[in-house]
Protein backbone atom coordinates (compact mmCIF):
# COMPACT_ATOMS: atom_id res chain seq x y z
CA UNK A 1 0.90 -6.46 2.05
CA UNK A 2 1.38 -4.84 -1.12
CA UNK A 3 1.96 -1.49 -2.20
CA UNK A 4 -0.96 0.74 -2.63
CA UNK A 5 -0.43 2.33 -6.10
CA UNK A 6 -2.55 4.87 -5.13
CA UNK A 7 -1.26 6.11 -1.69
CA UNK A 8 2.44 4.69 -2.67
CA UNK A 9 2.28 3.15 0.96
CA UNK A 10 1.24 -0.16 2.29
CA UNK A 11 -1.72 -0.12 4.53
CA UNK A 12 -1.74 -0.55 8.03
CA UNK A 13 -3.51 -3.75 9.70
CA UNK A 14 -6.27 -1.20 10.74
CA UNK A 15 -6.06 0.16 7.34
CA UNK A 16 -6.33 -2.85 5.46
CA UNK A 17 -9.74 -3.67 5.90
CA UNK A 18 -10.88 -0.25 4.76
CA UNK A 19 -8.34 -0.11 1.82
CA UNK A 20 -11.14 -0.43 -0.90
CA UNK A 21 -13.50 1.61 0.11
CA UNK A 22 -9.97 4.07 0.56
CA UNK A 23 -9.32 3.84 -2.92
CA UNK A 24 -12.55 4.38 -4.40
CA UNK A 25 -12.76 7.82 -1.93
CA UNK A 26 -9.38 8.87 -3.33
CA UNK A 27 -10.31 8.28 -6.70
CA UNK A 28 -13.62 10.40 -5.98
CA UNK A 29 -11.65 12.69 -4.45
CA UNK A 30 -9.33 13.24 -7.68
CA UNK A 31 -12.04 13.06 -10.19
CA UNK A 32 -14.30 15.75 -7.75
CA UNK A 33 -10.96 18.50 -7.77
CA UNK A 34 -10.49 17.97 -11.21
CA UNK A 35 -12.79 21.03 -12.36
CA UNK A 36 -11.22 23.49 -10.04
CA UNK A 37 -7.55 22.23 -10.78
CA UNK A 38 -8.60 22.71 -14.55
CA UNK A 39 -9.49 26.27 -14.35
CA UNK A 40 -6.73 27.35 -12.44
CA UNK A 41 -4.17 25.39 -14.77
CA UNK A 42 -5.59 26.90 -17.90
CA UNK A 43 -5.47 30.00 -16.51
CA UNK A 44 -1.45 29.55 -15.90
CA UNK A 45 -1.23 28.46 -19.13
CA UNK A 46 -2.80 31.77 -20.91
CA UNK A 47 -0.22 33.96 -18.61
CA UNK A 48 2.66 31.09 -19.71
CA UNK A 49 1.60 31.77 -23.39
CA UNK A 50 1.91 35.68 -22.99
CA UNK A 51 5.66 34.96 -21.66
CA UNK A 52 6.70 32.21 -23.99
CA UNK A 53 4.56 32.59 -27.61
CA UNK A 54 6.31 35.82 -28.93
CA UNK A 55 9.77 33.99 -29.25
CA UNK A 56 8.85 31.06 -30.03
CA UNK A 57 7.00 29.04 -33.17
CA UNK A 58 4.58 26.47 -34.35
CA UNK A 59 5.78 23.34 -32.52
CA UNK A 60 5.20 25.20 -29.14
CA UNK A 61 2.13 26.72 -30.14
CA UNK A 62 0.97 22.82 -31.03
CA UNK A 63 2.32 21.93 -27.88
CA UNK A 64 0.08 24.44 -26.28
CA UNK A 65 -2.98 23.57 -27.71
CA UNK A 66 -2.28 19.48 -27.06
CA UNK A 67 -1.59 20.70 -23.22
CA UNK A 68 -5.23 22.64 -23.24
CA UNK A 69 -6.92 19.46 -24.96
CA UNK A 70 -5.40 16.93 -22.83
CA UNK A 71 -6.89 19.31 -19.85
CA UNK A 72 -10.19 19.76 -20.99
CA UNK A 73 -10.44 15.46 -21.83
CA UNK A 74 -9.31 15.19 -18.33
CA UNK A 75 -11.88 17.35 -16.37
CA UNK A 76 -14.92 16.71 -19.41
CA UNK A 77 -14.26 12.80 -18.64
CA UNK A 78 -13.73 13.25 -14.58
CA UNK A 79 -16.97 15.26 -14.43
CA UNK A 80 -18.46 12.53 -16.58
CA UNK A 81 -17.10 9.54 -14.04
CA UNK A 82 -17.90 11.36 -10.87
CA UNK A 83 -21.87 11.06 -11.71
CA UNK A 84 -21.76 7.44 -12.32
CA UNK A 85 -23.12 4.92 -9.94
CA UNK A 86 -21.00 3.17 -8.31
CA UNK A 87 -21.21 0.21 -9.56
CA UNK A 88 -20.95 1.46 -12.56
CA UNK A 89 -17.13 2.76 -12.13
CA UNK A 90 -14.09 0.67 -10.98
CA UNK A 91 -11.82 2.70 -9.42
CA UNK A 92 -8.86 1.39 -10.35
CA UNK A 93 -9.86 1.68 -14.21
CA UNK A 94 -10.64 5.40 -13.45
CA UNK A 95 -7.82 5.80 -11.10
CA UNK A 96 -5.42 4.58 -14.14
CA UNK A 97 -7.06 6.79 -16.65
CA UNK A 98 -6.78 9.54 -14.29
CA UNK A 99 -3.07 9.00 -14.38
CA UNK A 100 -2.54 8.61 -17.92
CA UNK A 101 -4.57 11.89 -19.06
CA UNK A 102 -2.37 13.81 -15.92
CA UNK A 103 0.90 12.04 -17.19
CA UNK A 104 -0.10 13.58 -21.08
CA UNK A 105 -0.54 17.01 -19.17
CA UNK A 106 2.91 17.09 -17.33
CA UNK A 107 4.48 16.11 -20.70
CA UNK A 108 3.28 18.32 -22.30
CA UNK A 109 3.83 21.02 -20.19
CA UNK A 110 8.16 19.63 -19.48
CA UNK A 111 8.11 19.75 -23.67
CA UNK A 112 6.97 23.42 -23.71
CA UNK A 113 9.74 24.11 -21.14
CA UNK A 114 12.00 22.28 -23.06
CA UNK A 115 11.37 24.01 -26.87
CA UNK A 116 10.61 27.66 -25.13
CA UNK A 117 13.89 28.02 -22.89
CA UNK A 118 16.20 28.54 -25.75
CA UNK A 119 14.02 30.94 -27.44
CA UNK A 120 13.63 32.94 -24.53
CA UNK A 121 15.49 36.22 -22.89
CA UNK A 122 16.30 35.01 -19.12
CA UNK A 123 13.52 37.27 -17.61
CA UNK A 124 11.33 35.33 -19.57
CA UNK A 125 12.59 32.21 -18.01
CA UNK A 126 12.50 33.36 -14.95
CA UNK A 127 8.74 34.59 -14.95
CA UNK A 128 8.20 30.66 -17.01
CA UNK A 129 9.89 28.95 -13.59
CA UNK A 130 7.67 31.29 -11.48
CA UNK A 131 4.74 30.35 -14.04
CA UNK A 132 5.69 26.31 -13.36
CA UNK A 133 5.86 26.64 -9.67
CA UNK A 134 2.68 28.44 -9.31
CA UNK A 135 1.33 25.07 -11.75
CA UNK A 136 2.98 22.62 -9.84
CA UNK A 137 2.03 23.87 -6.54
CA UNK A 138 -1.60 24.56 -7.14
CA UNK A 139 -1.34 20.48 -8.71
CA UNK A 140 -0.21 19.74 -4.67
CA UNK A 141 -3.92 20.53 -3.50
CA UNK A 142 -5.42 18.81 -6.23
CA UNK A 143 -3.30 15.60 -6.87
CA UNK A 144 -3.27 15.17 -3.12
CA UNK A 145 -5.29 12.22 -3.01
CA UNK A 146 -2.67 10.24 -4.90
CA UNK A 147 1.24 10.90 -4.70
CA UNK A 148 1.47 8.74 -7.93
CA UNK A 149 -0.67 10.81 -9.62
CA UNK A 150 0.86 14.07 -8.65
CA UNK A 151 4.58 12.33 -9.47
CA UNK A 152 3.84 11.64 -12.50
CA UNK A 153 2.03 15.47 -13.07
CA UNK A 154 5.22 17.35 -12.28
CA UNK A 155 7.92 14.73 -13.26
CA UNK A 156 8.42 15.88 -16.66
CA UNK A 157 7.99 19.61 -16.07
CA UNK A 158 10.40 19.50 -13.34
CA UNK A 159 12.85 17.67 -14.88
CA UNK A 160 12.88 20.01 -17.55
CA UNK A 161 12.96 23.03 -15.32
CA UNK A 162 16.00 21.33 -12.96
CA UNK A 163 17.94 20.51 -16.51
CA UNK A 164 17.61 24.27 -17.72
CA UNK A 165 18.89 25.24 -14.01
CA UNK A 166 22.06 23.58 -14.40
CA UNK A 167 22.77 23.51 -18.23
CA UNK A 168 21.57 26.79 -18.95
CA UNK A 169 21.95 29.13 -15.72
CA UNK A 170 20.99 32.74 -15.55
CA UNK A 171 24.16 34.65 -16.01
CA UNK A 172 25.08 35.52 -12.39
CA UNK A 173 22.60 33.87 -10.78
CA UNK A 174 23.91 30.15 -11.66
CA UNK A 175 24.51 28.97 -7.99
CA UNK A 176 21.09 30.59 -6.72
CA UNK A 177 18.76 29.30 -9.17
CA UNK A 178 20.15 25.91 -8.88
CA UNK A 179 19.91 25.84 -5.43
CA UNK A 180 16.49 27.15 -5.40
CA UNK A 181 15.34 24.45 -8.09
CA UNK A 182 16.53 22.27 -5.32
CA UNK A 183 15.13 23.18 -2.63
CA UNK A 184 12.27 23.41 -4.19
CA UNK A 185 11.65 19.99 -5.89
CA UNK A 186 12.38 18.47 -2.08
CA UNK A 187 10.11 21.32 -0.32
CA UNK A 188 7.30 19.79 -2.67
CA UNK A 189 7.84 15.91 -1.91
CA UNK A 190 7.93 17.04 1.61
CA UNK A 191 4.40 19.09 1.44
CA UNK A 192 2.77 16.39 -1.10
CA UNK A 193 3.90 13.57 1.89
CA UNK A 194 2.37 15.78 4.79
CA UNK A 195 -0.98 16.86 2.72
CA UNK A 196 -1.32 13.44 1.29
CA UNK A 197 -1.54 11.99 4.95
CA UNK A 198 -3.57 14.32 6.03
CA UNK A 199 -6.18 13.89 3.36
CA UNK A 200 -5.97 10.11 4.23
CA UNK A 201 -6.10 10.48 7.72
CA UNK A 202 -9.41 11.74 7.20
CA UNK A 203 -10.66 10.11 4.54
CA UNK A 204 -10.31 6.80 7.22
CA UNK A 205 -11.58 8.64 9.85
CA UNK A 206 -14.91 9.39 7.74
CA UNK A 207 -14.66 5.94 6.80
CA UNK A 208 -14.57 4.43 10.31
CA UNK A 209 -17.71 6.38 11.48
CA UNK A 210 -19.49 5.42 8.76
CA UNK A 211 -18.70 1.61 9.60
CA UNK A 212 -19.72 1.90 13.14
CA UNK A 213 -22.70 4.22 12.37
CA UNK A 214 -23.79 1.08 10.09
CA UNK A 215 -23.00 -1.40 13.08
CA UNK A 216 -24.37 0.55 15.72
CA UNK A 217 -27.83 0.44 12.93
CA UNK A 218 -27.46 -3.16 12.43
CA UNK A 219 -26.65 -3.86 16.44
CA UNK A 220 -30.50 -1.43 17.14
CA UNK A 221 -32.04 -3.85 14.10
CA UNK A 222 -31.04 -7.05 16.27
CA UNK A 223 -32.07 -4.82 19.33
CA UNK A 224 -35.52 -4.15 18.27
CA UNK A 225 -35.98 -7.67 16.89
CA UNK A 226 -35.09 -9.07 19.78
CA UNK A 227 -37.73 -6.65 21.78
CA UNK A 228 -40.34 -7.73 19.50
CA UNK A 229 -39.11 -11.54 20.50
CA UNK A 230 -39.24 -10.52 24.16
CA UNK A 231 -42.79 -9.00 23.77
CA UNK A 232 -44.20 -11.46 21.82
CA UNK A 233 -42.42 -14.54 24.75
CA UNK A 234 -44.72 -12.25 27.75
CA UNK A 235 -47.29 -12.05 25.40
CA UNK A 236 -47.63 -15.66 25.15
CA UNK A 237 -46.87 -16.28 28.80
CA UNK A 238 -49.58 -14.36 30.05
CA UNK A 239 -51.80 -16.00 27.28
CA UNK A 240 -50.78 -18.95 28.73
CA UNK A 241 -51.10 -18.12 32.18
CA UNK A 242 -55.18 -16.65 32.25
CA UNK A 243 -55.48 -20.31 30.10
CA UNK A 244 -54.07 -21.81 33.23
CA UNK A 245 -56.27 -19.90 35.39
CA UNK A 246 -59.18 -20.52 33.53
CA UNK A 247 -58.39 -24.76 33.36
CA UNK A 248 -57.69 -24.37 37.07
CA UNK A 249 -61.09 -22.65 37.70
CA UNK A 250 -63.21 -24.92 34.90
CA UNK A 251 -61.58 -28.25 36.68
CA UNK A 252 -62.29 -26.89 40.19
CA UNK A 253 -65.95 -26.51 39.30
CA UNK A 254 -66.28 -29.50 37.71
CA UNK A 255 -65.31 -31.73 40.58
CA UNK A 256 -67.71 -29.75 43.03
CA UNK A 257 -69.99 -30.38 40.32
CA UNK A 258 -69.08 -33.91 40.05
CA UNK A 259 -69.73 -34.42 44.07
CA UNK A 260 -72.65 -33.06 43.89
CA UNK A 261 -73.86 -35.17 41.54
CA UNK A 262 -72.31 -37.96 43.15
CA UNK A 263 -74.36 -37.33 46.30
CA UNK A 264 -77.59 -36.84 44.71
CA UNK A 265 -80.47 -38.71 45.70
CA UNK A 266 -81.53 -39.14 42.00
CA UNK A 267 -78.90 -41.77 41.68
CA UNK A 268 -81.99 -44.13 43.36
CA UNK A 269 -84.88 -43.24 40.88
CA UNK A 270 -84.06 -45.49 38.20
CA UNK A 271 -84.84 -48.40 41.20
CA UNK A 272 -87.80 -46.05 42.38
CA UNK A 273 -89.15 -46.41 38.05
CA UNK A 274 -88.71 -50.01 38.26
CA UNK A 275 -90.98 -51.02 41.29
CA UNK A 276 -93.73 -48.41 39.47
CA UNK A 277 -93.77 -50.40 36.72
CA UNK A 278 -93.71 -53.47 37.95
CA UNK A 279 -97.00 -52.71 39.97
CA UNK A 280 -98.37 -50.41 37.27
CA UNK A 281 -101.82 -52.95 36.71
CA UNK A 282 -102.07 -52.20 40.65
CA UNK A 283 -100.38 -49.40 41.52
CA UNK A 284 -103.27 -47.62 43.74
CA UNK A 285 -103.72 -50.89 45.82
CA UNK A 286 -99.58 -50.91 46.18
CA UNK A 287 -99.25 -47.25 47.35
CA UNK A 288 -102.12 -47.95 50.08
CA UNK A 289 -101.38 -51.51 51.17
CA UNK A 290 -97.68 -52.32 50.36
CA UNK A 291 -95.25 -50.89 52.90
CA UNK A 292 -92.97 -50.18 49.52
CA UNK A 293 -95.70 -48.02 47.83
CA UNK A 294 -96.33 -46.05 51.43
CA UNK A 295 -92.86 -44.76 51.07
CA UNK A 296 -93.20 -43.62 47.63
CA UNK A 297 -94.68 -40.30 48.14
CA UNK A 298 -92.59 -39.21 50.94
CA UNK A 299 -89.63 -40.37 49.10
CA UNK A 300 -90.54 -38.13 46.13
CA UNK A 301 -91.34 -35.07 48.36
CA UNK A 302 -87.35 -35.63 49.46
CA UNK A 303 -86.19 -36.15 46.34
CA UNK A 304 -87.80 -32.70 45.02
CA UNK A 305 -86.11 -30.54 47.63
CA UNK A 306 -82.31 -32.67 46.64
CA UNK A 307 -82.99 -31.65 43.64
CA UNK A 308 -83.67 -28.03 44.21
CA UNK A 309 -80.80 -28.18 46.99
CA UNK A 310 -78.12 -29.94 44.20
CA UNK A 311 -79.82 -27.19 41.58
CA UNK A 312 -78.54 -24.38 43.92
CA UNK A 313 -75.39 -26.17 44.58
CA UNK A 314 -74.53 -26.32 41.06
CA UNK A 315 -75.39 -22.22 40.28
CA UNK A 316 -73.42 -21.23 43.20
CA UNK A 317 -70.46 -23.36 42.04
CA UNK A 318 -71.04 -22.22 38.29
CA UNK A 319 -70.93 -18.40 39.91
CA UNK A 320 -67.20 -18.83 40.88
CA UNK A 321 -66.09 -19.74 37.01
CA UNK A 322 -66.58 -17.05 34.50
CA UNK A 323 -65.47 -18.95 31.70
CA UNK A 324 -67.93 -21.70 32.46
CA UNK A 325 -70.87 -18.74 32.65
CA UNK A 326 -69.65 -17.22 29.63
């Protein structure tokens, strides 16, 4: 994997995945302590400008006022970035301006260093060095988010600082000021290594619960969805089921209807209607004479109470179905 420019590291294999959405929170994370890093650096500068713009002339003073513009561009276009959609923003484009305008600063500030030393008594470059570490390590908190960043920042100034130390040492204090310039520069690597992981430790941790908070939504999405799915299977089971019950009960009625129908002495009238009207010129002399025509009343007399028997038959097997009734 490559190098990170950002982090100056290469991600881990459980880093990887998250190593956009890393970026784009360490850019946020520059451009949201840019405000705060610009007050307190202008307000370094002022005290710097009390120590240094006595003895010295124009070019400084020039240098000066580029140092205070390139800080106010910085934190007037940060402020300006940071309420932008995101989409709206790449990170990396912002992340490399970011650099640039913080790379202008720490010129600026190593070329003030560089014209004011000379011009200086060596109390007054002693209270400058206390001036540049009290820049430099407020820049630690700020630049955090990106070692590059804060590289670039105090390269120059410390350069120029560390060059003074040996070339131009404070009479009797040539060995201790080096030595402290030393110590220094590697106390600051070591603190901008420990604060940058720490900031990225948990920027990734934030990171990682907001990616399982959005699984664990998505996972109660396909959760409920599925409960519908379940609710709408019983739904239709027990839909399908009292259908069942209700074709069970219609058929079982209609075959008790069907034997009773079977069995019902009406199934001989149509024979019954036929004799009748085959006698119909004599039908008084063939109900008294003709053995046929005797049975013809008592025949109907039976026939009335199968019907009212098959009648009753058919309510009481009607009763059982309250579809059929309904």
């Amino acid at each position: 994997m490559a190098i990170n420019p950002i982090t100056l590291t290469r991600p881990t294999p459980d880093e990887a995945p998250l190593e956009d959405k890393l970026n784009e929170s360490l850019v946020r994370e520059l451009l949201g302590r840019a405000r705060s890093a610009a007050v307190a650096l202008l307000g370094t500068v002022w005290l710097l400008w009390l120590i240094v713009g006595p003895a010295t002339g124009r070019f400084v003073t020039a240098l000066f006022l580029a140092l205070v513009a390139f800080t106010l561009i910085r934190v007037v276009g940060a402020v300006w970035l940071e309420r932008q959609p995101r989409e709206r923003i790449a990170p990396m484009l912002a992340f490399a301006w970011f650099a640039a305008m913080s790379t202008l600063i720490g010129v600026a500030l190593g070329a003030i260093v560089l014209a004011s030393y000379p011009a200086i008594t060596p109390l007054g470059v002693a209270l400058c060095s206390v001036a540049m570490i009290g820049i430099n390590s407020g820049a630690l908190v700020s630049l955090a988010p990106s070692p590059l960043v804060y590289l670039l920042y105090v390269g120059s100034n410390m350069s120029a600082v560390t060059y003074f130390a040996f070339a131009y040492p404070l009479a009797g204090q040539e060995l201790v000021f080096q030595v402290l310039q030393l110590v220094y520069s590697s106390a600051l690597v070591v603190l901008l290594r420990n604060v940058h992981r720490s900031l990225r430790s948990s920027v990734l941790t934030r990171l990682r619960l907001a990616t399982s908070l959005e699984q664990l939504r998505h996972t109660q999405a396909e959760l409920v969805e599925a409960s519908r799915q379940a609710g709408r299977a019983d739904v239709a089971t027990e839909l399908l089921h009292s259908v069942g019950n209700v074709l069970n009960s219609v058929n079982v009625s209609a075959t008790l209807v069907g034997d009773i129908v079977g069995r019902s002495k009406t199934n001989n009238l149509s024979k019954v209607v036929a004799i009748l009207m085959q006698h119909r010129d004599n039908l008084g002399p063939f109900l008294r004479e003709d053995p046929r025509g005797q049975k013809l009343p008592d025949y109907f007399a039976q026939l009335v109470d199968a019907v009212e028997r098959d009648n009753r038959s058919v309510k009481n097997s009607m009763s059982g179905c309250r579809w059929c009734q309904s």
